[in-house]
C-alpha atoms as a PDB file:
ATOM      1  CA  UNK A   1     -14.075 -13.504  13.705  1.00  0.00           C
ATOM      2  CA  UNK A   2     -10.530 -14.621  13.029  1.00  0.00           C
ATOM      3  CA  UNK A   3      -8.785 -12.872   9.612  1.00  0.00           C
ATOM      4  CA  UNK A   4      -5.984 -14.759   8.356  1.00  0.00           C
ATOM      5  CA  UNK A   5      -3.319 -12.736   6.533  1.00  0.00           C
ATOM      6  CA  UNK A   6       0.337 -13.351   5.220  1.00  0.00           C
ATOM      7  CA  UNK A   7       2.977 -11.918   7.031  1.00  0.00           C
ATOM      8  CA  UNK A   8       6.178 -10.308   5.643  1.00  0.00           C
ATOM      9  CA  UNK A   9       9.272 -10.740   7.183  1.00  0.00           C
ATOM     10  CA  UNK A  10      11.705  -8.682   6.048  1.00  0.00           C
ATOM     11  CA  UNK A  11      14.397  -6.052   7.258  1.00  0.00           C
ATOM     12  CA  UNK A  12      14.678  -2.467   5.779  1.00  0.00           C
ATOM     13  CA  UNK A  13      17.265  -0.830   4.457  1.00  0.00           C
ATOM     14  CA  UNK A  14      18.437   2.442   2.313  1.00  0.00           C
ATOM     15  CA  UNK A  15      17.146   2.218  -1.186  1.00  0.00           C
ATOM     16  CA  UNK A  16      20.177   1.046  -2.860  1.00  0.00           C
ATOM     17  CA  UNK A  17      20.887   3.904  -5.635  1.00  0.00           C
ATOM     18  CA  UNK A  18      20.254   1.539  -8.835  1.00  0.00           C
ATOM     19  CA  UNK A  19      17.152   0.737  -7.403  1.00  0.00           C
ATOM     20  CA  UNK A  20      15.983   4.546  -7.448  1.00  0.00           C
ATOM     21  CA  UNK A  21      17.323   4.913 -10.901  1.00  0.00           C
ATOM     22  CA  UNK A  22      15.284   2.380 -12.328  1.00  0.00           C
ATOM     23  CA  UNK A  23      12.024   4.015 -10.284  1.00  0.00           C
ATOM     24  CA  UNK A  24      13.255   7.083 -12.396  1.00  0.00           C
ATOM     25  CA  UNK A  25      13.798   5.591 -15.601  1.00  0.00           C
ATOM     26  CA  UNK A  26      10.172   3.734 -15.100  1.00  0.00           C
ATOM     27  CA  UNK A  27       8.188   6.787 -14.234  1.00  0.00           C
ATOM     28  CA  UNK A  28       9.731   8.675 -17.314  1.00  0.00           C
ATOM     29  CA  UNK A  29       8.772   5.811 -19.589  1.00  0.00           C
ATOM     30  CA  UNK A  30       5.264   5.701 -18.121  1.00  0.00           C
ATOM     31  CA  UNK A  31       4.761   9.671 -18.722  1.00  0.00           C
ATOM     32  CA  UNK A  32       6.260   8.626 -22.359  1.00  0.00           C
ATOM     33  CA  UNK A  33       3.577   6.081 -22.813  1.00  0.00           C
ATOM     34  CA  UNK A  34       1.011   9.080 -21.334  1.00  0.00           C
ATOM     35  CA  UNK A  35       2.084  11.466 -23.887  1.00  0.00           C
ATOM     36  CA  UNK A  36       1.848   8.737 -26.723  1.00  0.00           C
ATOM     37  CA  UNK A  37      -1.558   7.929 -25.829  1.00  0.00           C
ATOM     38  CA  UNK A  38      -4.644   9.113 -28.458  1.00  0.00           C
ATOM     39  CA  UNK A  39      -6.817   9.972 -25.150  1.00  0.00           C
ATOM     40  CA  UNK A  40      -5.029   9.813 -22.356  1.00  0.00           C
ATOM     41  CA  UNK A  41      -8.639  11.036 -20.817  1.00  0.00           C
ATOM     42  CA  UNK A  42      -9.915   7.960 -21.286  1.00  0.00           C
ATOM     43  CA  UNK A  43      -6.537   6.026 -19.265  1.00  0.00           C
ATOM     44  CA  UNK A  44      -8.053   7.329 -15.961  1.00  0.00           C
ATOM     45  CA  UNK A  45      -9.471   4.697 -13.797  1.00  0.00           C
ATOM     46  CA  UNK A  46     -11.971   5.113 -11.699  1.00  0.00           C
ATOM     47  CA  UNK A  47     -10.781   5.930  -7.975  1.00  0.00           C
ATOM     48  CA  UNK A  48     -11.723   2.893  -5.021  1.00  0.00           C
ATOM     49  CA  UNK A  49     -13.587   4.686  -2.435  1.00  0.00           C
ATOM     50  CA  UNK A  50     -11.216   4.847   0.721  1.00  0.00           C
ATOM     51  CA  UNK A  51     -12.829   2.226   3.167  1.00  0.00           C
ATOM     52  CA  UNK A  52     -14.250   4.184   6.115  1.00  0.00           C
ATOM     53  CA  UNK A  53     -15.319   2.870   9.856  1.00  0.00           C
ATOM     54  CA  UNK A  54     -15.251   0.018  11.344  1.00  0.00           C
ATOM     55  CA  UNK A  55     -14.003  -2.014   8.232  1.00  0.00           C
ATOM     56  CA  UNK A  56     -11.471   0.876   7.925  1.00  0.00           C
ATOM     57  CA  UNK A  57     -10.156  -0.242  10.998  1.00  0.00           C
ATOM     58  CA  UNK A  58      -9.667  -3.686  10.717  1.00  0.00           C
ATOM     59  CA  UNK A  59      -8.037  -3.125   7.371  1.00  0.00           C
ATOM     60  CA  UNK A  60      -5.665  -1.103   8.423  1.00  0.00           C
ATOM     61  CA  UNK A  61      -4.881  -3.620  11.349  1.00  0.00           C
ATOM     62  CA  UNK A  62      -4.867  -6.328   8.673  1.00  0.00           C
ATOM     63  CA  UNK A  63      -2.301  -4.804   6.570  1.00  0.00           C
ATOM     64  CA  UNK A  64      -0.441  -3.561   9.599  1.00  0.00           C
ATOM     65  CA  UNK A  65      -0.040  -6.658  11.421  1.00  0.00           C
ATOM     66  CA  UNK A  66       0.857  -8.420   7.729  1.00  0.00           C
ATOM     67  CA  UNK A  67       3.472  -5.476   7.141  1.00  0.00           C
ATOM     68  CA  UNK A  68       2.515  -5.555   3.650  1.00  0.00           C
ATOM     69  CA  UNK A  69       3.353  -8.437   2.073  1.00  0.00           C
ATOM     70  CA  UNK A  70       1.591  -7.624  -1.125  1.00  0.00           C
ATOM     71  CA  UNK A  71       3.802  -4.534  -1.469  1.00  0.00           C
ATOM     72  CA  UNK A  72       6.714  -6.650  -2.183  1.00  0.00           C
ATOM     73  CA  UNK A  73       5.171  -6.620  -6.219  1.00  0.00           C
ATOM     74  CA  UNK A  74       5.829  -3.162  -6.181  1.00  0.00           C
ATOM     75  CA  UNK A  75       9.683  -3.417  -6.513  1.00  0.00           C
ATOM     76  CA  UNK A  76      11.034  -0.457  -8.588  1.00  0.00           C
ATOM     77  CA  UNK A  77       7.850   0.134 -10.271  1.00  0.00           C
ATOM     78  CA  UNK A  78       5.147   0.268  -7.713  1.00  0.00           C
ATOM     79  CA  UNK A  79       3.076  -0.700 -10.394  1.00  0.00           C
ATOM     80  CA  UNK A  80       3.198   2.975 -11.383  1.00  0.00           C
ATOM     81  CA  UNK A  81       2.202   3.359 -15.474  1.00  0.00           C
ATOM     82  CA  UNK A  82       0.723   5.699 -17.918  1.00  0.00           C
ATOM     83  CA  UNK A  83      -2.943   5.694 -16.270  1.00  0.00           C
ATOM     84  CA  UNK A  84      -1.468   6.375 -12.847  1.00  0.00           C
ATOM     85  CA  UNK A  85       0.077   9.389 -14.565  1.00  0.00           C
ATOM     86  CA  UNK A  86      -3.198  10.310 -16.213  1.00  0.00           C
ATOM     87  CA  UNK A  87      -4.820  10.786 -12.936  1.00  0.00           C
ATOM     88  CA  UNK A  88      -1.761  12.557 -11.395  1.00  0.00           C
ATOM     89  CA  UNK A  89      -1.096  14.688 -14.614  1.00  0.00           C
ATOM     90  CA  UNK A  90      -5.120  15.328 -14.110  1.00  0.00           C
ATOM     91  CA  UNK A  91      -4.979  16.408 -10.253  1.00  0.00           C
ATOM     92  CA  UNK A  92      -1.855  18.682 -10.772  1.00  0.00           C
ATOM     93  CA  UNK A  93      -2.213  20.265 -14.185  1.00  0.00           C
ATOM     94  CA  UNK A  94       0.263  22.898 -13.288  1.00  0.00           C
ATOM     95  CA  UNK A  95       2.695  20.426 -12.488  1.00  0.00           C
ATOM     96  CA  UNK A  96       5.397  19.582 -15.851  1.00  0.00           C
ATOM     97  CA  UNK A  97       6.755  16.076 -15.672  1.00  0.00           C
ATOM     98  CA  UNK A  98      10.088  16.520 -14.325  1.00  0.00           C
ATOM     99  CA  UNK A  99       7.781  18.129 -11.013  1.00  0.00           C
ATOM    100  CA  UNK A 100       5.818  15.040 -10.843  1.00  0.00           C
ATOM    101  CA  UNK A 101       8.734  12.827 -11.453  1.00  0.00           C
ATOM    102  CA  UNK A 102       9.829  14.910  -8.660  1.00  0.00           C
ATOM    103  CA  UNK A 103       6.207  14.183  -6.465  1.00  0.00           C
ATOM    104  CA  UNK A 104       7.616  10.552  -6.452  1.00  0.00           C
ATOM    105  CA  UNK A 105      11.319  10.834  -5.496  1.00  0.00           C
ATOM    106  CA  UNK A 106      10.246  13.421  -2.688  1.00  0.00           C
ATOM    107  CA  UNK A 107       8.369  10.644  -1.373  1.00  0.00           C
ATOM    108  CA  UNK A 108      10.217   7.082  -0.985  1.00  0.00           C
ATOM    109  CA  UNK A 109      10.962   5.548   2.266  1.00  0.00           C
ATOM    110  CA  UNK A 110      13.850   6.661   3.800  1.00  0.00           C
ATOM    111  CA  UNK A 111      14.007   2.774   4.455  1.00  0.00           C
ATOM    112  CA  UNK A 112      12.045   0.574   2.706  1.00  0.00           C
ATOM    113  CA  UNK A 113      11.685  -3.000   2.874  1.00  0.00           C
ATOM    114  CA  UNK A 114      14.572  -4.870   1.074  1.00  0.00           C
ATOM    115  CA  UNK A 115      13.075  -6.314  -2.187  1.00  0.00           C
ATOM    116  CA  UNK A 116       9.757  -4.736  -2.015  1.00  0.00           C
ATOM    117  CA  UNK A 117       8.261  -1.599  -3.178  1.00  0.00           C
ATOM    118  CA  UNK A 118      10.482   1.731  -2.866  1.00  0.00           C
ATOM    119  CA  UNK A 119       7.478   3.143  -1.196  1.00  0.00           C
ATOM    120  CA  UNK A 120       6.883   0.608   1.823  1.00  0.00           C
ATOM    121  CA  UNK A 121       8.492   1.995   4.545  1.00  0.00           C
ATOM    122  CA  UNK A 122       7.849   0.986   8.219  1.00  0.00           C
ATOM    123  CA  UNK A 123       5.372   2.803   8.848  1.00  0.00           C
ATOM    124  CA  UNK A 124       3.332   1.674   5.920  1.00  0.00           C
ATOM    125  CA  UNK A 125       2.959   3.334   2.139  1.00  0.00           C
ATOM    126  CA  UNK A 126       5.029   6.561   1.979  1.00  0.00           C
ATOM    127  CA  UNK A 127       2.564   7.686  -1.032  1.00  0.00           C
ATOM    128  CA  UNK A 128      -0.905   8.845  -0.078  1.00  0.00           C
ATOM    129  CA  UNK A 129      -3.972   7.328  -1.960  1.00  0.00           C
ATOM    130  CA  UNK A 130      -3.433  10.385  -4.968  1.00  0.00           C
ATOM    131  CA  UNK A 131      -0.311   9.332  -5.948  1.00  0.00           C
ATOM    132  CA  UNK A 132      -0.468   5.518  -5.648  1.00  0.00           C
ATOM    133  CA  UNK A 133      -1.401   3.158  -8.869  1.00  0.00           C
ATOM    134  CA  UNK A 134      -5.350   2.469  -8.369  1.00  0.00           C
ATOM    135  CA  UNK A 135      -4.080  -1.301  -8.067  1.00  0.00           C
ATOM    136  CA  UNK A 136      -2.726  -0.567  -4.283  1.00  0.00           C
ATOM    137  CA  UNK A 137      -5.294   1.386  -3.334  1.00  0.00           C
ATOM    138  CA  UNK A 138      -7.700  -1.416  -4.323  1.00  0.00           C
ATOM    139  CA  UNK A 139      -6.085  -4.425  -3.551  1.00  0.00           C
ATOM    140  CA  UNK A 140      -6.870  -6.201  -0.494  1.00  0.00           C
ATOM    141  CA  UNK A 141      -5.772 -10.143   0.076  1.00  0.00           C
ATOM    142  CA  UNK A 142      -7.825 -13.175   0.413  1.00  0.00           C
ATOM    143  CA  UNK A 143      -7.850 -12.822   4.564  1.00  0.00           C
ATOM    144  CA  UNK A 144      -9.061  -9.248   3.628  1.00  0.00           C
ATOM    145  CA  UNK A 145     -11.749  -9.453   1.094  1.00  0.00           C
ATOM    146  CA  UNK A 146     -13.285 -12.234   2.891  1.00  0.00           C
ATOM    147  CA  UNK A 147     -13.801 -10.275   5.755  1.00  0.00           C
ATOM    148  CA  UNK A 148     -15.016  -7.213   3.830  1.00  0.00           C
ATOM    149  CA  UNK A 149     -17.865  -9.337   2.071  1.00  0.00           C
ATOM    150  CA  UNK A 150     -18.803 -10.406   6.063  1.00  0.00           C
ATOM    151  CA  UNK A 151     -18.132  -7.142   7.866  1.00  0.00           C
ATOM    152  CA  UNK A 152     -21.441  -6.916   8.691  1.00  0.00           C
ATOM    153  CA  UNK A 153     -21.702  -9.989  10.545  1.00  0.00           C
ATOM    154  CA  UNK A 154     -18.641  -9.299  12.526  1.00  0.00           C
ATOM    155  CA  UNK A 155     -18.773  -7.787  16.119  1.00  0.00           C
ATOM    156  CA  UNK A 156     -15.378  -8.772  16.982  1.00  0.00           C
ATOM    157  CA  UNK A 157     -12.563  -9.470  14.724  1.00  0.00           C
ATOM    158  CA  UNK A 158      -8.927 -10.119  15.381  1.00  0.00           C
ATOM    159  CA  UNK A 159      -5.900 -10.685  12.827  1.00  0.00           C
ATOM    160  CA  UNK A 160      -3.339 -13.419  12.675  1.00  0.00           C
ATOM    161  CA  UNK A 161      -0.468 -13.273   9.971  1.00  0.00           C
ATOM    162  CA  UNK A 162       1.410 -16.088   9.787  1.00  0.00           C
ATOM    163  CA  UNK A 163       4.336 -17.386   7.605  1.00  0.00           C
ATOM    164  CA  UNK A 164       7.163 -20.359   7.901  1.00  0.00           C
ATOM    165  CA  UNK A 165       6.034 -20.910  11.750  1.00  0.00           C
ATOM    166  CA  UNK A 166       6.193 -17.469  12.820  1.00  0.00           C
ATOM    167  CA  UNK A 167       2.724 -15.820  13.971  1.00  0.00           C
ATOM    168  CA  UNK A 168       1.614 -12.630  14.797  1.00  0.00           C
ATOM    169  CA  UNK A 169      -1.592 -10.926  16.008  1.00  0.00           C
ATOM    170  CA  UNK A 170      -3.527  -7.935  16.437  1.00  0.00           C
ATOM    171  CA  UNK A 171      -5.277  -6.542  19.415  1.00  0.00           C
ATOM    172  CA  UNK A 172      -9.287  -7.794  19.389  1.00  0.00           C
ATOM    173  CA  UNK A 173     -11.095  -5.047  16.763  1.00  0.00           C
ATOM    174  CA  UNK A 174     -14.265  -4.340  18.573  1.00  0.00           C
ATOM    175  CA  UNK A 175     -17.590  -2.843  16.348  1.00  0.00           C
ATOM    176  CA  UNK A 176     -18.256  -1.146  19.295  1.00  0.00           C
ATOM    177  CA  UNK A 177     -14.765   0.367  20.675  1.00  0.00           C
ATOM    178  CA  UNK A 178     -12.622  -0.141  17.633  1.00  0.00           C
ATOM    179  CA  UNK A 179      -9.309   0.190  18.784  1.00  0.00           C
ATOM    180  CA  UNK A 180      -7.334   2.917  17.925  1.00  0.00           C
ATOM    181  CA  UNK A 181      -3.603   1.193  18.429  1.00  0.00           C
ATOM    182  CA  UNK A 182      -3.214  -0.701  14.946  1.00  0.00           C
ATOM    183  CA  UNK A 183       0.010  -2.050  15.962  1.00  0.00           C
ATOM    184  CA  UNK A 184       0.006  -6.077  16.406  1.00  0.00           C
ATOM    185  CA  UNK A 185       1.925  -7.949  18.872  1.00  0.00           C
ATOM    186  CA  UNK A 186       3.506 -11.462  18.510  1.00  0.00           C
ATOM    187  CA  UNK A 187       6.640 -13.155  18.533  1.00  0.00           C
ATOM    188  CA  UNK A 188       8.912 -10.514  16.681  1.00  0.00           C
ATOM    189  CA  UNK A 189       7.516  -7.913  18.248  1.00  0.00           C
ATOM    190  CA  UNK A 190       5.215  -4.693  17.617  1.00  0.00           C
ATOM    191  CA  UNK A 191       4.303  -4.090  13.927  1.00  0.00           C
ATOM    192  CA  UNK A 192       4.145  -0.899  12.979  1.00  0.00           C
ATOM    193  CA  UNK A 193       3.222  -0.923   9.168  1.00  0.00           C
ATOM    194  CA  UNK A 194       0.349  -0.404   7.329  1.00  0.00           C
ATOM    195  CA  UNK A 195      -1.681   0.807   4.766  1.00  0.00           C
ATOM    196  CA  UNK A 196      -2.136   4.525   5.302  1.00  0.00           C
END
Protein backbone atom coordinates (compact mmCIF):
# COMPACT_ATOMS: atom_id res chain seq x y z
CA UNK A 1 0.00 0.00 0.00
CA UNK A 2 1.24 3.41 -1.04
CA UNK A 3 0.39 6.48 1.72
CA UNK A 4 0.50 9.76 0.24
CA UNK A 5 1.45 12.60 2.60
CA UNK A 6 2.46 16.39 2.25
CA UNK A 7 5.84 17.21 2.71
CA UNK A 8 7.28 20.30 4.49
CA UNK A 9 10.10 21.96 3.29
CA UNK A 10 11.42 24.21 5.44
CA UNK A 11 14.80 25.23 7.23
CA UNK A 12 15.11 25.70 11.08
CA UNK A 13 16.24 28.25 12.90
CA UNK A 14 16.49 29.87 16.64
CA UNK A 15 13.10 30.89 17.83
CA UNK A 16 13.29 34.48 17.14
CA UNK A 17 12.66 36.16 20.77
CA UNK A 18 9.15 37.90 19.82
CA UNK A 19 8.07 34.73 18.77
CA UNK A 20 8.63 33.18 22.39
CA UNK A 21 7.04 36.18 23.92
CA UNK A 22 3.93 35.80 22.25
CA UNK A 23 4.03 31.73 23.24
CA UNK A 24 4.27 33.42 26.78
CA UNK A 25 1.75 35.95 26.55
CA UNK A 26 -0.67 33.08 24.91
CA UNK A 27 -0.19 30.47 27.55
CA UNK A 28 -0.87 33.16 30.33
CA UNK A 29 -4.07 34.19 28.60
CA UNK A 30 -5.13 30.56 28.21
CA UNK A 31 -4.52 29.83 32.14
CA UNK A 32 -6.63 33.30 32.42
CA UNK A 33 -9.43 31.85 30.42
CA UNK A 34 -8.86 28.44 32.83
CA UNK A 35 -9.27 30.36 35.91
CA UNK A 36 -12.40 32.27 34.46
CA UNK A 37 -14.05 29.17 33.63
CA UNK A 38 -17.41 28.01 35.92
CA UNK A 39 -16.00 24.23 35.65
CA UNK A 40 -12.96 24.07 34.33
CA UNK A 41 -13.57 20.09 35.15
CA UNK A 42 -15.72 19.86 32.57
CA UNK A 43 -12.89 21.73 29.79
CA UNK A 44 -10.94 18.39 29.87
CA UNK A 45 -11.11 16.45 26.73
CA UNK A 46 -10.93 13.17 26.52
CA UNK A 47 -7.23 11.84 25.81
CA UNK A 48 -6.67 9.90 21.97
CA UNK A 49 -5.29 6.62 22.80
CA UNK A 50 -1.53 6.67 21.60
CA UNK A 51 -1.60 4.41 18.39
CA UNK A 52 0.37 1.25 19.20
CA UNK A 53 2.01 -1.54 16.68
CA UNK A 54 2.16 -1.86 13.48
CA UNK A 55 -0.05 1.27 12.66
CA UNK A 56 2.22 2.98 15.27
CA UNK A 57 4.86 2.45 13.00
CA UNK A 58 3.78 3.59 9.88
CA UNK A 59 2.51 6.73 11.52
CA UNK A 60 5.37 7.67 12.83
CA UNK A 61 7.11 7.04 9.36
CA UNK A 62 4.26 9.05 7.85
CA UNK A 63 4.77 12.06 9.85
CA UNK A 64 8.51 11.59 9.74
CA UNK A 65 9.02 11.38 6.17
CA UNK A 66 6.27 14.53 5.85
CA UNK A 67 8.40 16.46 8.60
CA UNK A 68 5.26 17.72 9.89
CA UNK A 69 3.64 19.78 7.75
CA UNK A 70 0.53 20.08 9.82
CA UNK A 71 2.65 21.52 12.65
CA UNK A 72 3.15 24.62 10.74
CA UNK A 73 -0.70 25.71 12.38
CA UNK A 74 0.89 25.63 15.52
CA UNK A 75 2.86 28.94 15.13
CA UNK A 76 3.16 30.72 18.54
CA UNK A 77 0.24 29.04 19.95
CA UNK A 78 0.53 25.39 19.32
CA UNK A 79 -2.98 25.44 19.57
CA UNK A 80 -2.38 25.49 23.33
CA UNK A 81 -5.82 26.98 25.27
CA UNK A 82 -7.69 26.81 28.46
CA UNK A 83 -8.68 22.93 28.10
CA UNK A 84 -5.08 22.02 27.36
CA UNK A 85 -4.38 23.74 30.67
CA UNK A 86 -7.22 21.91 32.37
CA UNK A 87 -5.64 18.65 31.71
CA UNK A 88 -2.10 19.91 32.56
CA UNK A 89 -3.32 21.93 35.68
CA UNK A 90 -5.14 18.32 36.38
CA UNK A 91 -1.88 16.03 35.93
CA UNK A 92 0.38 18.44 38.00
CA UNK A 93 -1.79 19.85 40.76
CA UNK A 94 1.24 20.87 42.69
CA UNK A 95 2.43 22.77 39.92
CA UNK A 96 1.30 27.01 40.20
CA UNK A 97 1.06 28.59 36.79
CA UNK A 98 4.17 30.40 36.46
CA UNK A 99 5.75 26.38 36.88
CA UNK A 100 3.66 25.23 34.10
CA UNK A 101 4.21 28.29 32.07
CA UNK A 102 7.60 27.20 32.88
CA UNK A 103 6.79 23.17 31.65
CA UNK A 104 6.41 24.90 28.19
CA UNK A 105 9.41 27.26 27.82
CA UNK A 106 11.69 24.35 29.25
CA UNK A 107 10.59 22.56 26.33
CA UNK A 108 10.76 24.41 22.75
CA UNK A 109 13.05 23.40 20.07
CA UNK A 110 16.27 24.63 20.32
CA UNK A 111 15.52 25.04 16.47
CA UNK A 112 12.33 24.85 15.23
CA UNK A 113 11.03 25.07 11.88
CA UNK A 114 10.80 28.73 10.61
CA UNK A 115 7.05 29.65 10.60
CA UNK A 116 5.73 26.64 12.23
CA UNK A 117 5.06 25.58 15.68
CA UNK A 118 7.74 26.61 18.48
CA UNK A 119 7.64 23.01 19.39
CA UNK A 120 8.62 21.22 15.96
CA UNK A 121 12.03 20.71 16.12
CA UNK A 122 13.98 18.25 13.86
CA UNK A 123 13.58 15.60 15.49
CA UNK A 124 9.85 15.84 15.68
CA UNK A 125 7.44 17.44 18.65
CA UNK A 126 9.65 18.65 21.55
CA UNK A 127 6.37 18.22 23.88
CA UNK A 128 5.39 14.70 24.85
CA UNK A 129 1.68 13.59 24.37
CA UNK A 130 0.85 15.24 28.28
CA UNK A 131 1.64 18.47 27.44
CA UNK A 132 0.47 18.82 23.81
CA UNK A 133 -3.23 20.33 22.89
CA UNK A 134 -5.45 17.00 22.36
CA UNK A 135 -5.76 18.48 18.66
CA UNK A 136 -1.94 17.26 17.84
CA UNK A 137 -2.12 14.33 19.48
CA UNK A 138 -5.23 13.44 17.43
CA UNK A 139 -4.72 14.80 14.24
CA UNK A 140 -3.57 12.71 11.52
CA UNK A 141 -3.83 13.93 7.58
CA UNK A 142 -5.84 12.60 4.79
CA UNK A 143 -2.71 10.13 3.58
CA UNK A 144 -2.91 9.10 7.32
CA UNK A 145 -6.42 8.44 8.27
CA UNK A 146 -6.97 6.65 5.14
CA UNK A 147 -4.53 4.25 5.92
CA UNK A 148 -5.62 3.87 9.56
CA UNK A 149 -9.31 2.97 8.46
CA UNK A 150 -7.33 0.10 6.05
CA UNK A 151 -4.51 -0.96 8.35
CA UNK A 152 -5.81 -4.12 8.49
CA UNK A 153 -5.65 -4.87 4.98
CA UNK A 154 -2.15 -3.68 4.66
CA UNK A 155 0.90 -6.11 4.73
CA UNK A 156 3.21 -3.73 3.26
CA UNK A 157 3.01 -0.06 3.25
CA UNK A 158 5.44 2.58 2.14
CA UNK A 159 5.19 6.57 2.34
CA UNK A 160 5.68 9.16 -0.32
CA UNK A 161 5.47 12.99 0.62
CA UNK A 162 5.50 15.08 -2.06
CA UNK A 163 5.22 18.89 -2.66
CA UNK A 164 6.11 21.49 -5.72
CA UNK A 165 8.05 18.46 -7.58
CA UNK A 166 10.09 17.39 -4.81
CA UNK A 167 9.42 13.67 -3.46
CA UNK A 168 10.44 11.77 -0.73
CA UNK A 169 9.99 8.22 0.63
CA UNK A 170 10.16 5.92 3.38
CA UNK A 171 11.76 2.57 3.68
CA UNK A 172 8.93 -0.41 2.83
CA UNK A 173 6.87 -0.81 6.47
CA UNK A 174 6.54 -4.50 6.69
CA UNK A 175 3.44 -6.13 9.14
CA UNK A 176 5.77 -8.65 9.66
CA UNK A 177 9.37 -6.91 10.30
CA UNK A 178 8.26 -3.36 10.80
CA UNK A 179 11.18 -1.43 10.44
CA UNK A 180 12.66 0.19 13.14
CA UNK A 181 14.66 3.17 11.09
CA UNK A 182 11.72 5.81 10.60
CA UNK A 183 13.92 8.03 8.74
CA UNK A 184 12.87 8.45 4.85
CA UNK A 185 15.18 8.88 2.06
CA UNK A 186 14.67 10.95 -1.17
CA UNK A 187 15.98 13.73 -2.97
CA UNK A 188 16.88 16.16 0.00
CA UNK A 189 18.07 13.71 1.92
CA UNK A 190 17.33 11.69 5.30
CA UNK A 191 14.31 12.98 7.30
CA UNK A 192 14.60 12.86 10.62
CA UNK A 193 11.27 14.32 12.08
CA UNK A 194 8.40 13.00 13.45
CA UNK A 195 5.73 12.65 15.67
CA UNK A 196 7.11 11.35 18.95
Amino acid sequence: MIVTVPLLNETTERPPPNRIRALKKHLIQALRNLRAAKRPDRLIQRTTEEPTGFAATVLAAGCATCQGHCCKGGGDHAYIDERTMARVRRDNPRLDARAIIGLYLERLAPRSYRGSCLFHGAEGCTLGRALRAELCNAYYCNGLRDFLARAEAADTVQIVAARDGDERRSPVISRAAPVHDRRGSGRKGNVKAGRS
